[in-house]
PDB file of N, CA and C in Angstrom:
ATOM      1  N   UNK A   1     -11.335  -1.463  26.791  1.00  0.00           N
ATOM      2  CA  UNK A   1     -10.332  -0.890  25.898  1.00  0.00           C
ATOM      3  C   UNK A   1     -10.759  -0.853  24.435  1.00  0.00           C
ATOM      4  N   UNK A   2     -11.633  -1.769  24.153  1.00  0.00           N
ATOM      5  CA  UNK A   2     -11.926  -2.304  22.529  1.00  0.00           C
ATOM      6  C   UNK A   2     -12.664  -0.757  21.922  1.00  0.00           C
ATOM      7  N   UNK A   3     -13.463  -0.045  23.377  1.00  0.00           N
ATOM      8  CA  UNK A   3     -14.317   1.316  22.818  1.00  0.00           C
ATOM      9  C   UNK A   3     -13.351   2.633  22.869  1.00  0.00           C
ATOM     10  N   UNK A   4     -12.074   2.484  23.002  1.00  0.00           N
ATOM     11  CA  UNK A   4     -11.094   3.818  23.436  1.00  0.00           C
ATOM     12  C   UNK A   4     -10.774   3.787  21.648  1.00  0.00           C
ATOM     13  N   UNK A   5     -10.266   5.124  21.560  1.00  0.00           N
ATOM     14  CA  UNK A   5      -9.648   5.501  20.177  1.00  0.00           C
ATOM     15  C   UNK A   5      -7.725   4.764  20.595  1.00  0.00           C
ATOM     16  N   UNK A   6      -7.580   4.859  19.086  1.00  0.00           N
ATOM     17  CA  UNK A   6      -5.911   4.542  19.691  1.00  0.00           C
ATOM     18  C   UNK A   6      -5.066   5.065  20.831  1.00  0.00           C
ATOM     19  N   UNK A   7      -5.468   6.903  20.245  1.00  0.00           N
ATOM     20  CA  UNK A   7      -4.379   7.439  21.862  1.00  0.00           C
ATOM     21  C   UNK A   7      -5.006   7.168  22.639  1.00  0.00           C
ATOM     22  N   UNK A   8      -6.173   6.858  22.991  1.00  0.00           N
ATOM     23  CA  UNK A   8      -6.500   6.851  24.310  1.00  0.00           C
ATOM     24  C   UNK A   8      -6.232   5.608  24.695  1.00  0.00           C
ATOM     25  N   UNK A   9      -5.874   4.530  24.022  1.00  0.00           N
ATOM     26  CA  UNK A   9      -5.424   3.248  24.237  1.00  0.00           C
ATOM     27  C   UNK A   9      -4.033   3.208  24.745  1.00  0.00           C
ATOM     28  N   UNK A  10      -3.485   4.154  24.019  1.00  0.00           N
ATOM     29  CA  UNK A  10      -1.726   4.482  24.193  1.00  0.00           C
ATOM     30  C   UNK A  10      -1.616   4.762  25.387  1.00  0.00           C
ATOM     31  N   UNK A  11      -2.404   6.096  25.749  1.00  0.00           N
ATOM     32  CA  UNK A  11      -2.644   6.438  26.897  1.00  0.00           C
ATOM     33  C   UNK A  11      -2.915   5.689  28.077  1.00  0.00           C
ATOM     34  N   UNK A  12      -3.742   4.921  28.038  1.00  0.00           N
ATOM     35  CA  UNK A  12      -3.725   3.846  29.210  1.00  0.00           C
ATOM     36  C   UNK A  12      -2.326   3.270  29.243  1.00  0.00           C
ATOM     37  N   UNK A  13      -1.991   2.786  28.505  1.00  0.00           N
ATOM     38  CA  UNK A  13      -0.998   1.616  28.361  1.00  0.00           C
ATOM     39  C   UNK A  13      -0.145   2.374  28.854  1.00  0.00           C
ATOM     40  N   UNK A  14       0.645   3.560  28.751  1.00  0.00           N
ATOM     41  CA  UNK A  14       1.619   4.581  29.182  1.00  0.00           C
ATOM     42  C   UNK A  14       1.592   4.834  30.606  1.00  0.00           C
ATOM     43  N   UNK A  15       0.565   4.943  31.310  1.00  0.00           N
ATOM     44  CA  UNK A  15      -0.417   5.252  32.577  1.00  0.00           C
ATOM     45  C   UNK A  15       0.114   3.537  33.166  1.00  0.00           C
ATOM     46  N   UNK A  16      -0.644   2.680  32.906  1.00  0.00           N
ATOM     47  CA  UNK A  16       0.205   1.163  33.214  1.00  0.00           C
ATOM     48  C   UNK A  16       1.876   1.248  33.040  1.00  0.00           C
ATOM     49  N   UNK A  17       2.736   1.433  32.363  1.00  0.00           N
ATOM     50  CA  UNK A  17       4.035   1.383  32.369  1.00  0.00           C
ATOM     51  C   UNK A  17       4.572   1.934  33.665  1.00  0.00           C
ATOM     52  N   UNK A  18       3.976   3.029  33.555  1.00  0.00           N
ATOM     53  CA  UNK A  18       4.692   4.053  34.581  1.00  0.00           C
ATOM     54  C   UNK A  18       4.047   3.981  35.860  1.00  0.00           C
ATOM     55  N   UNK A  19       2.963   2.765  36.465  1.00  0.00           N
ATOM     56  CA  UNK A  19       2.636   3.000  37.664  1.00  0.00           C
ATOM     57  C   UNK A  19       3.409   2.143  38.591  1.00  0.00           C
ATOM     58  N   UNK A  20       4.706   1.297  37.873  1.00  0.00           N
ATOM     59  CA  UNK A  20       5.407   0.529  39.021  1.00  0.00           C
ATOM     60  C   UNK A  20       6.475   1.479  38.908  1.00  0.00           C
ATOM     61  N   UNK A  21       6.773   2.646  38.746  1.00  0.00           N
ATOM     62  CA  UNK A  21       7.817   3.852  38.978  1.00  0.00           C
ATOM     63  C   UNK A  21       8.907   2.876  38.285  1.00  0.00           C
ATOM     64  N   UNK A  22       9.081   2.623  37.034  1.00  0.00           N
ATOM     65  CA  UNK A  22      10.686   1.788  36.719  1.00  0.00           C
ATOM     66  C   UNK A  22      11.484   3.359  36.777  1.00  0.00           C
ATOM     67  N   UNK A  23      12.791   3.143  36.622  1.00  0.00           N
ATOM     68  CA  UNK A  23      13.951   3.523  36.588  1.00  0.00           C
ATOM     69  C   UNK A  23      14.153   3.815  34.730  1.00  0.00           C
ATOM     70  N   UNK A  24      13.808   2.894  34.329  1.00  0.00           N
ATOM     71  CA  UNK A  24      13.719   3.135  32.991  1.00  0.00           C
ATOM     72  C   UNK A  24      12.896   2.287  31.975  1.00  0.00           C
ATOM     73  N   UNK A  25      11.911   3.551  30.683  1.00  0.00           N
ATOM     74  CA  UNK A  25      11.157   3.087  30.512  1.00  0.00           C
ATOM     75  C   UNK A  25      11.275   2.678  28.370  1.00  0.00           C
ATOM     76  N   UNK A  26      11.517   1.677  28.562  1.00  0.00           N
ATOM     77  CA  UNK A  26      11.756   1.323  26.688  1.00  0.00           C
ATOM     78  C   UNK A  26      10.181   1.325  26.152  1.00  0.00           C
ATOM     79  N   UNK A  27       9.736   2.040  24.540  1.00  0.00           N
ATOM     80  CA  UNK A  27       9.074   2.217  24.167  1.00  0.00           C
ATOM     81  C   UNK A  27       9.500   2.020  22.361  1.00  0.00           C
ATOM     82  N   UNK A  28       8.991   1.150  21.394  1.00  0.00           N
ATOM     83  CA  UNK A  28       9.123   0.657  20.197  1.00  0.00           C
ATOM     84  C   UNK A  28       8.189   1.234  19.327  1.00  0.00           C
ATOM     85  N   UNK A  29       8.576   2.361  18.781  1.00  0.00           N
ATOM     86  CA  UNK A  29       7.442   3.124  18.133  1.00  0.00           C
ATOM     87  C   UNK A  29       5.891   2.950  18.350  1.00  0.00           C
ATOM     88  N   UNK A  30       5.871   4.151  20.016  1.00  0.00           N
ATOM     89  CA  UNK A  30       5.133   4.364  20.529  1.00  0.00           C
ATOM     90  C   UNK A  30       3.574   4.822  20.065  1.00  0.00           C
ATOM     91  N   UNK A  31       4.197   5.622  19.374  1.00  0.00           N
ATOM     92  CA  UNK A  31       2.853   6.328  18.054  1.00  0.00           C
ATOM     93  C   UNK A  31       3.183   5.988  16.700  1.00  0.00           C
ATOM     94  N   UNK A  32       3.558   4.899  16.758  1.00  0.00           N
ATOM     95  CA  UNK A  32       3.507   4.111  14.988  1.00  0.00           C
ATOM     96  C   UNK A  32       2.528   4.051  14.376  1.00  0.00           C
ATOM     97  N   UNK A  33       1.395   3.852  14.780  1.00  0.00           N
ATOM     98  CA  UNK A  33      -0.017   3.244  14.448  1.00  0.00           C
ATOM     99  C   UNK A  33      -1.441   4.849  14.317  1.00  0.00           C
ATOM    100  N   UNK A  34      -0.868   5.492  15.208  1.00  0.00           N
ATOM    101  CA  UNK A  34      -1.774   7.134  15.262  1.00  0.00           C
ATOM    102  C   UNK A  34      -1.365   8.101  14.203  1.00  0.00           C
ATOM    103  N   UNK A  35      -2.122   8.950  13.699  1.00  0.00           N
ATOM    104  CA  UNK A  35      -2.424   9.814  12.720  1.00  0.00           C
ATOM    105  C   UNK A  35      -1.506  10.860  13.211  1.00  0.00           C
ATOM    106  N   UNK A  36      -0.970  11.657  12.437  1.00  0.00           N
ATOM    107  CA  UNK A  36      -0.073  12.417  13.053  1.00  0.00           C
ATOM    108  C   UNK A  36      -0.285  14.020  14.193  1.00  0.00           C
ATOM    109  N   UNK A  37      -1.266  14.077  14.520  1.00  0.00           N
ATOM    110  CA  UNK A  37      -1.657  14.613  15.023  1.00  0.00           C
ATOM    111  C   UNK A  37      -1.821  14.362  16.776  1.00  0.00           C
ATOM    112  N   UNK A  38      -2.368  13.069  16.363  1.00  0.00           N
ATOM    113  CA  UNK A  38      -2.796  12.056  18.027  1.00  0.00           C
ATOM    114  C   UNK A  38      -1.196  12.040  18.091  1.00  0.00           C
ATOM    115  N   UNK A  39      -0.001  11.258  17.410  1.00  0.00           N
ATOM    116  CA  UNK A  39       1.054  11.142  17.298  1.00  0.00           C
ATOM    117  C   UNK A  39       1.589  12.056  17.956  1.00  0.00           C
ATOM    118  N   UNK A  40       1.667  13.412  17.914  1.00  0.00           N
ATOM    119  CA  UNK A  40       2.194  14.553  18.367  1.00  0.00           C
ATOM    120  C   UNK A  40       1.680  14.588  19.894  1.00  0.00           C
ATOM    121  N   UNK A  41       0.483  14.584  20.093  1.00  0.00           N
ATOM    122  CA  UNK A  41      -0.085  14.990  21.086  1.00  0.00           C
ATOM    123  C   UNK A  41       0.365  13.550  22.402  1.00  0.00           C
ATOM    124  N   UNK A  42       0.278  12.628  22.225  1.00  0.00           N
ATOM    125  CA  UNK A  42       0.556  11.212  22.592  1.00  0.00           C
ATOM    126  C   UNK A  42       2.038  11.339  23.117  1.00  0.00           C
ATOM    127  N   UNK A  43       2.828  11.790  22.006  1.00  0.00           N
ATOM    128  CA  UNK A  43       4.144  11.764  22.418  1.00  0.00           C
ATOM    129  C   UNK A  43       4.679  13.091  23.697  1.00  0.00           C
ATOM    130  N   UNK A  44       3.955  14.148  23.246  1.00  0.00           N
ATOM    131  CA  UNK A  44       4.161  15.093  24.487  1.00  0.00           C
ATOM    132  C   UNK A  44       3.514  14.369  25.998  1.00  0.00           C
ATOM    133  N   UNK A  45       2.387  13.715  25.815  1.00  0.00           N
ATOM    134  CA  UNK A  45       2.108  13.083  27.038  1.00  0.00           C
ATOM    135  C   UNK A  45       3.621  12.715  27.651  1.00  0.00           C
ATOM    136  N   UNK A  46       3.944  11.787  26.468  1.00  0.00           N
ATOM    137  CA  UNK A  46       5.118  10.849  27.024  1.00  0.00           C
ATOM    138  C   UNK A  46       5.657  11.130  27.652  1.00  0.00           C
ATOM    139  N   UNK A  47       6.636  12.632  27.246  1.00  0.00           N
ATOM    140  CA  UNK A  47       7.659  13.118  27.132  1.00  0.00           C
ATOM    141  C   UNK A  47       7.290  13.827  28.862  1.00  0.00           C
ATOM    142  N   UNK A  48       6.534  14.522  28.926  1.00  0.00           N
ATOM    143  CA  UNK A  48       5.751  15.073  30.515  1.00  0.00           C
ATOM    144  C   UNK A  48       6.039  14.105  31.543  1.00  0.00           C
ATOM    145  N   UNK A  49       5.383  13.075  31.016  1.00  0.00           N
ATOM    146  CA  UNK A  49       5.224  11.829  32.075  1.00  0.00           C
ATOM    147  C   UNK A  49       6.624  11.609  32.388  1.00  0.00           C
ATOM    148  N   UNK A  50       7.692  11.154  31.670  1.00  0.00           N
ATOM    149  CA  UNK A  50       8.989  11.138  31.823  1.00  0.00           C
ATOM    150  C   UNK A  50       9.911  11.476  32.369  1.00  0.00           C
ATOM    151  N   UNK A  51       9.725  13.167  31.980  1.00  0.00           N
ATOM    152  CA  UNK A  51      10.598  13.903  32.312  1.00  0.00           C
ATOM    153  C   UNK A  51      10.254  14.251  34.204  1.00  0.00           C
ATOM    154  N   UNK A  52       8.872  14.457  34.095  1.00  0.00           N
ATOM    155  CA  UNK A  52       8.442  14.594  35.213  1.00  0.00           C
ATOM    156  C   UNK A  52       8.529  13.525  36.545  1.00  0.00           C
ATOM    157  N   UNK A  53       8.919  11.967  36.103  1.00  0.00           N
ATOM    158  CA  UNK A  53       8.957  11.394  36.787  1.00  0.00           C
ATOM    159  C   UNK A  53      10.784  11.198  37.107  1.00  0.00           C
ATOM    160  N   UNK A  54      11.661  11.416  36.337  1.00  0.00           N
ATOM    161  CA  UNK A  54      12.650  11.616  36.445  1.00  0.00           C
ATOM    162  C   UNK A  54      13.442  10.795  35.811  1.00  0.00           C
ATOM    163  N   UNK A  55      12.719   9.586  34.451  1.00  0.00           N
ATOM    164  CA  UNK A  55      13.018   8.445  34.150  1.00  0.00           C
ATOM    165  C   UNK A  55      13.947   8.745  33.321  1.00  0.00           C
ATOM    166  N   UNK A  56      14.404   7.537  32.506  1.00  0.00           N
ATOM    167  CA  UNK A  56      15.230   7.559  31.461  1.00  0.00           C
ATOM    168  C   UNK A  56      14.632   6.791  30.659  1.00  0.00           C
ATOM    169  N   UNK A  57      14.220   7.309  29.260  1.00  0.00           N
ATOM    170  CA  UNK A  57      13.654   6.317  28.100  1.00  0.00           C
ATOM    171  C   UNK A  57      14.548   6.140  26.912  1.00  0.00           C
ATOM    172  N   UNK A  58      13.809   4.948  26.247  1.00  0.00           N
ATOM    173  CA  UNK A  58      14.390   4.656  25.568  1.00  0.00           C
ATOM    174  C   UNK A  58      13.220   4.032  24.250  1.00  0.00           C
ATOM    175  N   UNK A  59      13.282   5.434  23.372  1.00  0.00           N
ATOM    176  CA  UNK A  59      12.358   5.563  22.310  1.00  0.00           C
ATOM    177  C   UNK A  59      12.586   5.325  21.336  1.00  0.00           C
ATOM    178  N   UNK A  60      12.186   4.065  20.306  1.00  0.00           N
ATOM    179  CA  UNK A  60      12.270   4.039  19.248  1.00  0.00           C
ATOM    180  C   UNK A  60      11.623   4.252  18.214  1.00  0.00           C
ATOM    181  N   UNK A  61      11.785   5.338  17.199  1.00  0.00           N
ATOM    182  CA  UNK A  61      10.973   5.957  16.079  1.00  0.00           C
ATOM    183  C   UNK A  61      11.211   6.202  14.597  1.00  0.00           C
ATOM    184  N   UNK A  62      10.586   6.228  13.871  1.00  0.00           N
ATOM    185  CA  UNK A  62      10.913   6.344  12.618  1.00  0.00           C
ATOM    186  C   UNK A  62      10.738   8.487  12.367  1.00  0.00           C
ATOM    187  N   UNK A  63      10.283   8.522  13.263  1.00  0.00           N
ATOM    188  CA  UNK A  63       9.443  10.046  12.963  1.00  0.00           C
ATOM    189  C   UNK A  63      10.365  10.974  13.614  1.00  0.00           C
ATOM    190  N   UNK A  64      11.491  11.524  13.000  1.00  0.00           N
ATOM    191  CA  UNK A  64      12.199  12.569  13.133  1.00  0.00           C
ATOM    192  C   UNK A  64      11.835  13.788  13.526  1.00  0.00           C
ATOM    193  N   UNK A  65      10.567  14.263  13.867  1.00  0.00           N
ATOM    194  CA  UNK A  65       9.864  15.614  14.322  1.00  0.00           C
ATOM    195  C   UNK A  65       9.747  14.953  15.482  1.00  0.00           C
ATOM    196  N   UNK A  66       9.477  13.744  16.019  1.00  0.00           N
ATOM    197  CA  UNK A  66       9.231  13.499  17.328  1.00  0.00           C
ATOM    198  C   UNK A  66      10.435  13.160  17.814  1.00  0.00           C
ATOM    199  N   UNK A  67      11.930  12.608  17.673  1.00  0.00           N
ATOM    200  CA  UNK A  67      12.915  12.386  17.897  1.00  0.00           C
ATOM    201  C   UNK A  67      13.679  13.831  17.964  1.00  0.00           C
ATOM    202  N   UNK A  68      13.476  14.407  17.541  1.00  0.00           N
ATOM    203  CA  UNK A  68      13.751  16.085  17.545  1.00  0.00           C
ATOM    204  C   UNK A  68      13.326  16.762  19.018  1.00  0.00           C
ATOM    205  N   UNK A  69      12.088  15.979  19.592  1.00  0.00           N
ATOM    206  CA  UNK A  69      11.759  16.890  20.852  1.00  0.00           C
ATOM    207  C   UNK A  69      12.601  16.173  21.784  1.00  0.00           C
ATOM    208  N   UNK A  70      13.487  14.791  22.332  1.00  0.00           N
ATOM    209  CA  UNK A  70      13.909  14.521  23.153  1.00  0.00           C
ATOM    210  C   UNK A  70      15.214  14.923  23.212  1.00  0.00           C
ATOM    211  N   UNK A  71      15.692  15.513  24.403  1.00  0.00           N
ATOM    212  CA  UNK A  71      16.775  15.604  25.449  1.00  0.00           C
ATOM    213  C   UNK A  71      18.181  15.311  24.371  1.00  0.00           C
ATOM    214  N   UNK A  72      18.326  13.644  24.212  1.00  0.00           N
ATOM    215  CA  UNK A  72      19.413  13.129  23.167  1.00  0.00           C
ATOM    216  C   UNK A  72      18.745  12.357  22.297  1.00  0.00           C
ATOM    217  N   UNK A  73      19.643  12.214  20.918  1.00  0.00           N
ATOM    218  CA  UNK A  73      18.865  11.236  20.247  1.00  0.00           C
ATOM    219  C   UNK A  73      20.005  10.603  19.375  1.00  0.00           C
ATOM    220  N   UNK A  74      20.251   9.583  19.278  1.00  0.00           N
ATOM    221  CA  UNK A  74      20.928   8.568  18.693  1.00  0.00           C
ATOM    222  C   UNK A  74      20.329   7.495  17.511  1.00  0.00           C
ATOM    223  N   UNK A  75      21.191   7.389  16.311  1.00  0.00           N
ATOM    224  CA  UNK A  75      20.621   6.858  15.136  1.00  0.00           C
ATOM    225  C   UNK A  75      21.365   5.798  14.825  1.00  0.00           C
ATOM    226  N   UNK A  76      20.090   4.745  14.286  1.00  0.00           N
ATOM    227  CA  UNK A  76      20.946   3.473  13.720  1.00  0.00           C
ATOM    228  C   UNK A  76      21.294   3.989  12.218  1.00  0.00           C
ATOM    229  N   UNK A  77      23.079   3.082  11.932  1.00  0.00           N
ATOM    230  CA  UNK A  77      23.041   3.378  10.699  1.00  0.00           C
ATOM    231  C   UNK A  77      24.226   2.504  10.463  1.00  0.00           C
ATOM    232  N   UNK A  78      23.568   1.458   9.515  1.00  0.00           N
ATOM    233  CA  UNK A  78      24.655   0.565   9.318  1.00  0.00           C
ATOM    234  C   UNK A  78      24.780  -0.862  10.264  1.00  0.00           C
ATOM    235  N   UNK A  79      23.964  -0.681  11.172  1.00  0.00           N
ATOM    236  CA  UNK A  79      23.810  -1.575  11.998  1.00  0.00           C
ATOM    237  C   UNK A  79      24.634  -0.968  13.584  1.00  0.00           C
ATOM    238  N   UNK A  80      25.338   0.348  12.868  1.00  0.00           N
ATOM    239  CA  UNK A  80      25.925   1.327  14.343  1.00  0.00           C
ATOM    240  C   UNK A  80      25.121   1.761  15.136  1.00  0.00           C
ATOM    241  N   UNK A  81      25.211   2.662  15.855  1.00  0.00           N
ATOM    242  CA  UNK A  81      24.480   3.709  16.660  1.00  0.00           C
ATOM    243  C   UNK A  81      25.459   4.604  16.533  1.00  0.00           C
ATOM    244  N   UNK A  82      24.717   6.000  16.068  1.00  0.00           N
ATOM    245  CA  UNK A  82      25.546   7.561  15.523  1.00  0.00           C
ATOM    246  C   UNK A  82      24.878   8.787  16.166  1.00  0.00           C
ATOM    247  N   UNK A  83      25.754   9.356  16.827  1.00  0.00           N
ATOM    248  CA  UNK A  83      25.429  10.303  17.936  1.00  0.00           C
ATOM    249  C   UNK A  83      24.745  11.450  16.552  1.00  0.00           C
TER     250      UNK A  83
END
């Protein structure tokens, strides 16, 4: 792993999450750490893998262009959650 670039690190690790088929999969700013580009590309993996497997996630992000591509998206504010 020490010779993979980040996404491709992400990438494994994503590939591991999803090979015991959960029901649902929590992720803590998934592409926090990647350039925004890998970021983009990383997160469509995600989003494929996901949707395709039929899961339900639960993504947490600071990056509003990537919170923009999922299904629903819900915001902390105040210590709430705001549809």
């Amino acid at each position: 792993p020490a010779r993979l670039s980040g996404g491709e690190q992400l990438r494994v690790a994503m590939a591991r999450a999803l090979a015991s088929k959960p029901s649902l999969l929590l992720a803590d700013e998934p592409t926090g750490n990647l350039d925004p580009a890998t970021a983009s590309d990383v997160f469509e993996v995600l989003l494929k893998l996901v949707r395709g497997a039929g899961l339900t996630a639960l993504i947490a992000t600071h990056n509003p262009d990537l919170a923009a591509r999922m299904d629903r998206t819900v915001r902390l504010e105040g210590g709430h959650l705001v549809e």
